[in-house]
C-alpha atoms as a PDB file:
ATOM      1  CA  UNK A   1      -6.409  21.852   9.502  1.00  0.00           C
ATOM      2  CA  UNK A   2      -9.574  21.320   7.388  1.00  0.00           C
ATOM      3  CA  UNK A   3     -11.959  19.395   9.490  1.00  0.00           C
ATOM      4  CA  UNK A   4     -15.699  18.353   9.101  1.00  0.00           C
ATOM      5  CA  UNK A   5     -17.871  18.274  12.152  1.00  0.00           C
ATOM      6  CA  UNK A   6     -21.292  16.400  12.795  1.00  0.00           C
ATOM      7  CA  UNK A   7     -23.048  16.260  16.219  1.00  0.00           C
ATOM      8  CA  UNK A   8     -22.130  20.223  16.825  1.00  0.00           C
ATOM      9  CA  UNK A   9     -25.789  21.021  18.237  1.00  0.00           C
ATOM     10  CA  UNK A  10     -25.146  18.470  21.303  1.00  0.00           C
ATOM     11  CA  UNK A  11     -23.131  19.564  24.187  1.00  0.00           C
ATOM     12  CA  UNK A  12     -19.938  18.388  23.286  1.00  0.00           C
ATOM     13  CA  UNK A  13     -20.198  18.678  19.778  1.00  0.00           C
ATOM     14  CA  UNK A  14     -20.639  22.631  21.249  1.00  0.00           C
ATOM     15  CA  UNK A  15     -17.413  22.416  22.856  1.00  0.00           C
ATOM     16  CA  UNK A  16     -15.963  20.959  20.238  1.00  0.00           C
ATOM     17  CA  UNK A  17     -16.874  23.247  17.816  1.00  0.00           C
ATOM     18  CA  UNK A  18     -15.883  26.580  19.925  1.00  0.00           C
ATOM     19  CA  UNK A  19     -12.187  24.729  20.936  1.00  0.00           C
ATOM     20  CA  UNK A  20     -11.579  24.016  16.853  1.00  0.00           C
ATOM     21  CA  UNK A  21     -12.296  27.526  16.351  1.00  0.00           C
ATOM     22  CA  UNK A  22     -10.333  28.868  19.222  1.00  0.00           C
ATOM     23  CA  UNK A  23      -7.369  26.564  17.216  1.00  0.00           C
ATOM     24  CA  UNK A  24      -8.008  28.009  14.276  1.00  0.00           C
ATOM     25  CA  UNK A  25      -8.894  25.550  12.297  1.00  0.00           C
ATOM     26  CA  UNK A  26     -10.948  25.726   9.114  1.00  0.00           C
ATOM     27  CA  UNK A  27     -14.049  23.989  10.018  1.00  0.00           C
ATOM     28  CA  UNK A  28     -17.188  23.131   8.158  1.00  0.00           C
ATOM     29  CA  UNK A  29     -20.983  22.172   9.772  1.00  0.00           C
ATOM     30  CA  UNK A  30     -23.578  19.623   8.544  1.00  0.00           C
ATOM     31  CA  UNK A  31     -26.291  20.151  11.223  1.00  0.00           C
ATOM     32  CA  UNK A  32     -30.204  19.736  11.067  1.00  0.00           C
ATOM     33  CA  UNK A  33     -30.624  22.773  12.712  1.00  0.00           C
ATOM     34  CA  UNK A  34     -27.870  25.281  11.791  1.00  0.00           C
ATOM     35  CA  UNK A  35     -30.195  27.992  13.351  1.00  0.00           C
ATOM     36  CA  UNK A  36     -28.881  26.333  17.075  1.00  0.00           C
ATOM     37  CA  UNK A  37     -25.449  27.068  15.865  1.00  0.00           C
ATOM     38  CA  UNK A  38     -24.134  30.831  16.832  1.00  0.00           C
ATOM     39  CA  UNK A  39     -20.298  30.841  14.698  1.00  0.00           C
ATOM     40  CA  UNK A  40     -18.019  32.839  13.314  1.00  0.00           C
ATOM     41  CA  UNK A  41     -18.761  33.765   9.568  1.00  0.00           C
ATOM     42  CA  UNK A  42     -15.863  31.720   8.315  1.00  0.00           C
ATOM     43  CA  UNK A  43     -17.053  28.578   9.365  1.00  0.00           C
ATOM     44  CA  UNK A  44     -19.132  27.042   7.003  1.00  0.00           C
ATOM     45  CA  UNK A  45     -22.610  25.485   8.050  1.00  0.00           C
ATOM     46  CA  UNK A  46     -24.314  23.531   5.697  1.00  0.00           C
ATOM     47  CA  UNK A  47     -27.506  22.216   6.709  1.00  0.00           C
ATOM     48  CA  UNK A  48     -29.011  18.513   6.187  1.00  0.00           C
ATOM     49  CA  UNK A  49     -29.482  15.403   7.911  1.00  0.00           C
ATOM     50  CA  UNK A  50     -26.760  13.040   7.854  1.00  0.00           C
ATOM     51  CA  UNK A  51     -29.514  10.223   7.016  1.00  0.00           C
ATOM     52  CA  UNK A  52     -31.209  11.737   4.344  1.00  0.00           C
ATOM     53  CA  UNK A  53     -29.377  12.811   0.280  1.00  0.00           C
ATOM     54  CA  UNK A  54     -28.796  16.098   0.030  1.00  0.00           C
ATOM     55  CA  UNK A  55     -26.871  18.792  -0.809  1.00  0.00           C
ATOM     56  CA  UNK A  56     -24.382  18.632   2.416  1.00  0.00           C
ATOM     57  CA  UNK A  57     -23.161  15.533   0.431  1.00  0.00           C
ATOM     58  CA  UNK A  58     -21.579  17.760  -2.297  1.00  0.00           C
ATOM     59  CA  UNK A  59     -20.480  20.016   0.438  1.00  0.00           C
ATOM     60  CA  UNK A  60     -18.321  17.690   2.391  1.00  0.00           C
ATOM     61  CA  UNK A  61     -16.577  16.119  -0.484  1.00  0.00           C
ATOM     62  CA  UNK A  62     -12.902  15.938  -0.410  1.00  0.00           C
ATOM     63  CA  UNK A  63     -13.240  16.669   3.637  1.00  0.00           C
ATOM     64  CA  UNK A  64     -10.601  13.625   4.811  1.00  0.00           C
ATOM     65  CA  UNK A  65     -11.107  14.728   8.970  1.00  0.00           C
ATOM     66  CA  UNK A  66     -14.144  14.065  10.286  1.00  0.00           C
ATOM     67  CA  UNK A  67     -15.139  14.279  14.172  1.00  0.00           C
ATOM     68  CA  UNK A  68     -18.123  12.879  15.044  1.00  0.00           C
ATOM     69  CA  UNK A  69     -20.730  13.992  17.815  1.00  0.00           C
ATOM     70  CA  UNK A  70     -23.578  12.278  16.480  1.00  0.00           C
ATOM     71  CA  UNK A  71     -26.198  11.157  19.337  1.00  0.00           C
ATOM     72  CA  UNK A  72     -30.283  11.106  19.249  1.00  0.00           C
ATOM     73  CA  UNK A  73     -32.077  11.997  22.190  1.00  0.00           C
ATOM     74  CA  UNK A  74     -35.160   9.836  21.726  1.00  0.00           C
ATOM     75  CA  UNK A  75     -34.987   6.607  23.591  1.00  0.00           C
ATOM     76  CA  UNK A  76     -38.112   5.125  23.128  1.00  0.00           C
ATOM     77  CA  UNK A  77     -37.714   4.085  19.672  1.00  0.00           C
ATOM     78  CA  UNK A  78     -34.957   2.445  17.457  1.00  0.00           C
ATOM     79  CA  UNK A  79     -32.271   4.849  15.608  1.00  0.00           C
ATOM     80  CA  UNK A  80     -29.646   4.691  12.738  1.00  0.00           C
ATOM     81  CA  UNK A  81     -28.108   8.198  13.220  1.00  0.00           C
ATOM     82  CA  UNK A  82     -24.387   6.625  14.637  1.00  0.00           C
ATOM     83  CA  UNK A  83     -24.520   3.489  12.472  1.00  0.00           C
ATOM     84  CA  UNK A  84     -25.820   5.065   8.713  1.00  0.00           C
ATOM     85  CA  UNK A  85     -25.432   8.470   9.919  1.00  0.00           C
ATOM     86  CA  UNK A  86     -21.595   7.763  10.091  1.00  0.00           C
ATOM     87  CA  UNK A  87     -21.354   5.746   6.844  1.00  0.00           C
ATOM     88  CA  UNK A  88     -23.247   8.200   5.010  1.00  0.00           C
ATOM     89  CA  UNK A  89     -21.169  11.339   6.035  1.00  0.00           C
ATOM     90  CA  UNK A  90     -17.701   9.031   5.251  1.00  0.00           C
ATOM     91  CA  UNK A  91     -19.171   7.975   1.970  1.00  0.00           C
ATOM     92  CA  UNK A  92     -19.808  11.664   0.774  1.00  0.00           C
ATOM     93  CA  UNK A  93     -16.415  12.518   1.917  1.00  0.00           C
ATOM     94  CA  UNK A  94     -14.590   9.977  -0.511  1.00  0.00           C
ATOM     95  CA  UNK A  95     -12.503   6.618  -0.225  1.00  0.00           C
ATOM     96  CA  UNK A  96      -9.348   7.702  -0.020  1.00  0.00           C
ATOM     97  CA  UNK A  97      -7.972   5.657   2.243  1.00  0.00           C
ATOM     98  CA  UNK A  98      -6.013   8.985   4.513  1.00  0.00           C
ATOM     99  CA  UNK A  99      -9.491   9.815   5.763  1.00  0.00           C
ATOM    100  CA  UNK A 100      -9.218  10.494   9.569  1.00  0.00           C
ATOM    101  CA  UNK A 101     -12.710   9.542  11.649  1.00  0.00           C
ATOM    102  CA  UNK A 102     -12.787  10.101  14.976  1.00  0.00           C
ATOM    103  CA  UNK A 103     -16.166   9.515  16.822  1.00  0.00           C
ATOM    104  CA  UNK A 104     -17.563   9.341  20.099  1.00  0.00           C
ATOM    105  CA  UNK A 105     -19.859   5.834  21.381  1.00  0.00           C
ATOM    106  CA  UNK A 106     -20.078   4.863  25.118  1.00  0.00           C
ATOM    107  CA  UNK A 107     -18.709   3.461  27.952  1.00  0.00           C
ATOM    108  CA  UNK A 108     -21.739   1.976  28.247  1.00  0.00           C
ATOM    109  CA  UNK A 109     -21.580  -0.475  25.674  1.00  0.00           C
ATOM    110  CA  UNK A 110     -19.789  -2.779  28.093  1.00  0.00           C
ATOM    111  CA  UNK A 111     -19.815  -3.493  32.112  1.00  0.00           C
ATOM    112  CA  UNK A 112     -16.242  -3.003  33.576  1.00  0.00           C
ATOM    113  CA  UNK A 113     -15.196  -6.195  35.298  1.00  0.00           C
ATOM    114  CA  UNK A 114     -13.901  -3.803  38.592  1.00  0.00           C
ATOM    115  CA  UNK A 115     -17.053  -1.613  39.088  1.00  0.00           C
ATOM    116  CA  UNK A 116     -18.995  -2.810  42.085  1.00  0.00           C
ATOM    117  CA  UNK A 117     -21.666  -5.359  42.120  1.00  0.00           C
ATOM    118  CA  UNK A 118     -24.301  -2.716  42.977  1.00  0.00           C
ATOM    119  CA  UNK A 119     -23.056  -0.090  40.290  1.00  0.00           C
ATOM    120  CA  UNK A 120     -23.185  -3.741  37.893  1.00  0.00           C
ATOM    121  CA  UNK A 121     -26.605  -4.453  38.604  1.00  0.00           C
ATOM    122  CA  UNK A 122     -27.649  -0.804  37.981  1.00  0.00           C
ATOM    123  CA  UNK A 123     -25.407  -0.777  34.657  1.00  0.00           C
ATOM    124  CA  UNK A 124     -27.239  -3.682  33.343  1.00  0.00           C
ATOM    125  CA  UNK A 125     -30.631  -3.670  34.623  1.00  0.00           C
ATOM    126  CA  UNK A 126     -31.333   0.214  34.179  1.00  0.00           C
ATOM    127  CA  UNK A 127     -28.926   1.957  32.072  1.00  0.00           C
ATOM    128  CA  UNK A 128     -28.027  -0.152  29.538  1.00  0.00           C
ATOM    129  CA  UNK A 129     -32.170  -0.711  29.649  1.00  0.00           C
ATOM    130  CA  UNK A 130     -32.769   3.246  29.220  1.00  0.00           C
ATOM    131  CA  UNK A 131     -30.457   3.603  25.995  1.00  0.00           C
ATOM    132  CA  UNK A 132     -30.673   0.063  24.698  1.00  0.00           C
ATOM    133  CA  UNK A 133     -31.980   1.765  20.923  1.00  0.00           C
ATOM    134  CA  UNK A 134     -28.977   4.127  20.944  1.00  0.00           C
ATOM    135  CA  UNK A 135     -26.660   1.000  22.472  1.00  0.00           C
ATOM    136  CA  UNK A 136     -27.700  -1.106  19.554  1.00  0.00           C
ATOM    137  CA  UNK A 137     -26.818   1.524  16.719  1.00  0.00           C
ATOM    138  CA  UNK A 138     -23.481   2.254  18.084  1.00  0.00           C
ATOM    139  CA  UNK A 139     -22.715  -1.339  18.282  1.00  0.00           C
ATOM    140  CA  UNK A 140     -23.728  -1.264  15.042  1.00  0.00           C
ATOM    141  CA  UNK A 141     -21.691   1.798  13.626  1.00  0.00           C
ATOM    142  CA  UNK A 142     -18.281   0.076  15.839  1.00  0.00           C
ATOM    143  CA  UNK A 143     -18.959  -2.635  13.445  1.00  0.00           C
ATOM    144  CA  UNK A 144     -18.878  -0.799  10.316  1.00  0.00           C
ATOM    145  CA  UNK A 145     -15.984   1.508  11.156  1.00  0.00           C
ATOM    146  CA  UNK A 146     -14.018  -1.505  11.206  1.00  0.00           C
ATOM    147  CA  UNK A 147     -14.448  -2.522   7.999  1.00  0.00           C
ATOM    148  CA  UNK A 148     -13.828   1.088   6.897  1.00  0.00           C
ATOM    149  CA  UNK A 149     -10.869   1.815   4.854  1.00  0.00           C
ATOM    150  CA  UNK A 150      -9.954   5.095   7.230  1.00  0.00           C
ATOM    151  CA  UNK A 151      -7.961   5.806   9.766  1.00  0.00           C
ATOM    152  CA  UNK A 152     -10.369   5.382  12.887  1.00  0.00           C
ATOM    153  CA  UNK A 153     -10.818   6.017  16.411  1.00  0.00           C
ATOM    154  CA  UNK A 154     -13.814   5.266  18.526  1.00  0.00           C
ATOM    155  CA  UNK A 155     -13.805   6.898  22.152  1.00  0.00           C
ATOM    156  CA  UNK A 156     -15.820   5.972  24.411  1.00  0.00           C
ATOM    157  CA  UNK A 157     -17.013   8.207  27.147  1.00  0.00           C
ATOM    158  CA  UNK A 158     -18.206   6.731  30.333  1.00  0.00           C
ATOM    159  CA  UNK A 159     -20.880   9.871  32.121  1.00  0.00           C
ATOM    160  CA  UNK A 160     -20.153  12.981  30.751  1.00  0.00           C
ATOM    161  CA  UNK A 161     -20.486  16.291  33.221  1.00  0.00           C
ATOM    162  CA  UNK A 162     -20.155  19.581  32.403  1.00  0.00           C
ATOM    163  CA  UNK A 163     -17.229  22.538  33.255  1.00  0.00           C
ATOM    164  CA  UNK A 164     -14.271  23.625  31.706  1.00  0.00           C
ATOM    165  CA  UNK A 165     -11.087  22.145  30.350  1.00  0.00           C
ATOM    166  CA  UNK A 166      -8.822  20.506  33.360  1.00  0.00           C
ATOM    167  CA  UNK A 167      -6.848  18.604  31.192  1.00  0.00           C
ATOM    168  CA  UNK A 168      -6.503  16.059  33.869  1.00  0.00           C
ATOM    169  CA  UNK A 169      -7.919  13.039  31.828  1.00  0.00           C
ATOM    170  CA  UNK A 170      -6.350   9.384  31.491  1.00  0.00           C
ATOM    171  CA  UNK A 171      -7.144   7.208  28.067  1.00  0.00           C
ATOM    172  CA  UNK A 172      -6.388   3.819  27.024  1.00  0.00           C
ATOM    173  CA  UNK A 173      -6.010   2.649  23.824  1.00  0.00           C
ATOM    174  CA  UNK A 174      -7.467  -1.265  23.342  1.00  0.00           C
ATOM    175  CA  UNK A 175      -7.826  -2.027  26.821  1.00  0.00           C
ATOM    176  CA  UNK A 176     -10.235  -1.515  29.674  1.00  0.00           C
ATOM    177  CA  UNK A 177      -9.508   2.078  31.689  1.00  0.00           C
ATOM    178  CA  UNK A 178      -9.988   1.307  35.488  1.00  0.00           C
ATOM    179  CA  UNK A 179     -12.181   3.469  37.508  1.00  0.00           C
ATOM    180  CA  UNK A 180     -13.621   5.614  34.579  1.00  0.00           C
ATOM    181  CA  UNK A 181     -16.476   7.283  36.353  1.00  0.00           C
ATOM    182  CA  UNK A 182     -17.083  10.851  34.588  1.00  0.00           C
ATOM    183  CA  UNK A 183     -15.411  13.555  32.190  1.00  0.00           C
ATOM    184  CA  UNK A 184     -16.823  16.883  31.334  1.00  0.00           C
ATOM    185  CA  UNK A 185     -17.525  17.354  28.104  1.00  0.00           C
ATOM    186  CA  UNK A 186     -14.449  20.278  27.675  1.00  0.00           C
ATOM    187  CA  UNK A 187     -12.261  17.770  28.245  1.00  0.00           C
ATOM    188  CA  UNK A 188     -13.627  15.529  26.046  1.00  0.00           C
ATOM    189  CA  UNK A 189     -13.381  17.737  23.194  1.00  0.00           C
ATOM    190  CA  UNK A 190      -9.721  18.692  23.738  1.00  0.00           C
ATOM    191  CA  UNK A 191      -9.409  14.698  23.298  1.00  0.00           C
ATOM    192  CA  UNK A 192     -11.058  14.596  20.119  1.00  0.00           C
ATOM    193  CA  UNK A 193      -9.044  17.214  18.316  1.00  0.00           C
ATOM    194  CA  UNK A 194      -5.598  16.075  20.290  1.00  0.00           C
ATOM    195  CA  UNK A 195      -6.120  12.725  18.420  1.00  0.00           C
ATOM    196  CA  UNK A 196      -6.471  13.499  15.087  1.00  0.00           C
ATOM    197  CA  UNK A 197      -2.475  13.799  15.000  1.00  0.00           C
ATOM    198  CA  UNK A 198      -1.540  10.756  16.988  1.00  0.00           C
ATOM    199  CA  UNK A 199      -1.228   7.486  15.237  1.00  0.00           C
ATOM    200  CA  UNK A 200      -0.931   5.771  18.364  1.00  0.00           C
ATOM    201  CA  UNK A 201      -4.998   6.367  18.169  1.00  0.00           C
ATOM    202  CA  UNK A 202      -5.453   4.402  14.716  1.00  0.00           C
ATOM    203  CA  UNK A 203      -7.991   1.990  14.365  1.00  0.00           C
ATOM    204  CA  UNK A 204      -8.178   2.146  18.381  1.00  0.00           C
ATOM    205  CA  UNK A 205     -11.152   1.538  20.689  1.00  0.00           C
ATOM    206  CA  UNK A 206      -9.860   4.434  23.354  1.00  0.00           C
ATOM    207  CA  UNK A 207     -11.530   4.567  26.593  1.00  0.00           C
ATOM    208  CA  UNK A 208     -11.349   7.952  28.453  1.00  0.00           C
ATOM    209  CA  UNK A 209     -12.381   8.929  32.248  1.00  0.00           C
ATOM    210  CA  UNK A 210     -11.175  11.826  34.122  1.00  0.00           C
END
């Protein structure tokens, strides 16, 4: 398959990237800095920043797969990367309505109703503190995916650890996943290219723990 990939500097947009090659798919790059990027010569990087015109725009044209790692690292000030950053990379690619998004956003957003009172307080009073900028924008970017003509599928991640693929992961699709703790970011991955085949996944909000 033909897929586009944003995000691939982060850690699981790494593992992402290596498992699509290992697959052999045909993959193509928009990163900031390509430079981070060490692939084989047939996948094509194209450098640019998904919030700024350029010539990645003319380069991801036609692309109807797109798997999205997008994430900023600064917390101290507001961001747009998920929420614009998305739109803008789906706008480039076209409107046909077979377009396939699949991106990551965060357990976070939301405090489980079966975590413990202790983990809640933390939850609300420090975490969801500590990433409130990067909360807000993928709140935002949910929002717009829904009124996307594309096929979409928002995961969200609760903490992600590193290791490699166990393939011992549970999902669920619209509905709250009990006990999602952690997932390395391997497994993750595998997710993310697993689901661009399965309709089941379609315009689903899919929640993912180990």
């Amino acid at each position: 398959m033909r897929l586009l990939i944003v995000g691939a500097t982060g850690g699981t947009g790494a593992a992402l990237l290596a498992q699509a090659i290992d697959a052999g798919h045909e993959v193509t790059v928009v990163a900031r800095h390509p430079e981070r990027l060490r692939t084989p010569s047939n996948v094509a990087i194209v450098e640019g920043s998904v919030l700024e015109r350029g010539a990645w725009e003319e380069a991801v044209a036609g692309q109807e797969i797109l798997l999205s790692c997008l994430g900023s690292t600064d917390r101290k000030h507001p961001t747009t990367v998920y929420s614009q950053g998305t739109l803008n990379v789906l706008n480039a690619m076209g409107s046909t309505s077979t377009r396939r998004l699949i991106c990551l956003s965060s357990g976070g957003l939301d405090t489980p109703p079966d975590i413990p009172f202790a983990q809640r307080m933390v939850t609300k009073l420090v975490i969801q503190r500590m990433y409130r900028h990067g909360y807000d924008d993928m709140r935002r970017m949910e929002t717009l995916i829904r009124a996307q003509n594309v096929r979409w599928t928002i995961i969200r991640p609760p903490m992600l650890t590193d290791g490699a693929p166990t393939g011992g992961y549970r999902t669920s699709n619209n509905t709250h996943l009990a006990d999602a703790t952690s997932i390395n970011r391997s497994d993750l991955a595998k997710y993310m290219l697993d689901a661009i085949t399965d309709q089941a996944t379609w315009r689903s909000v899919v929640e993912i723990s180990r």
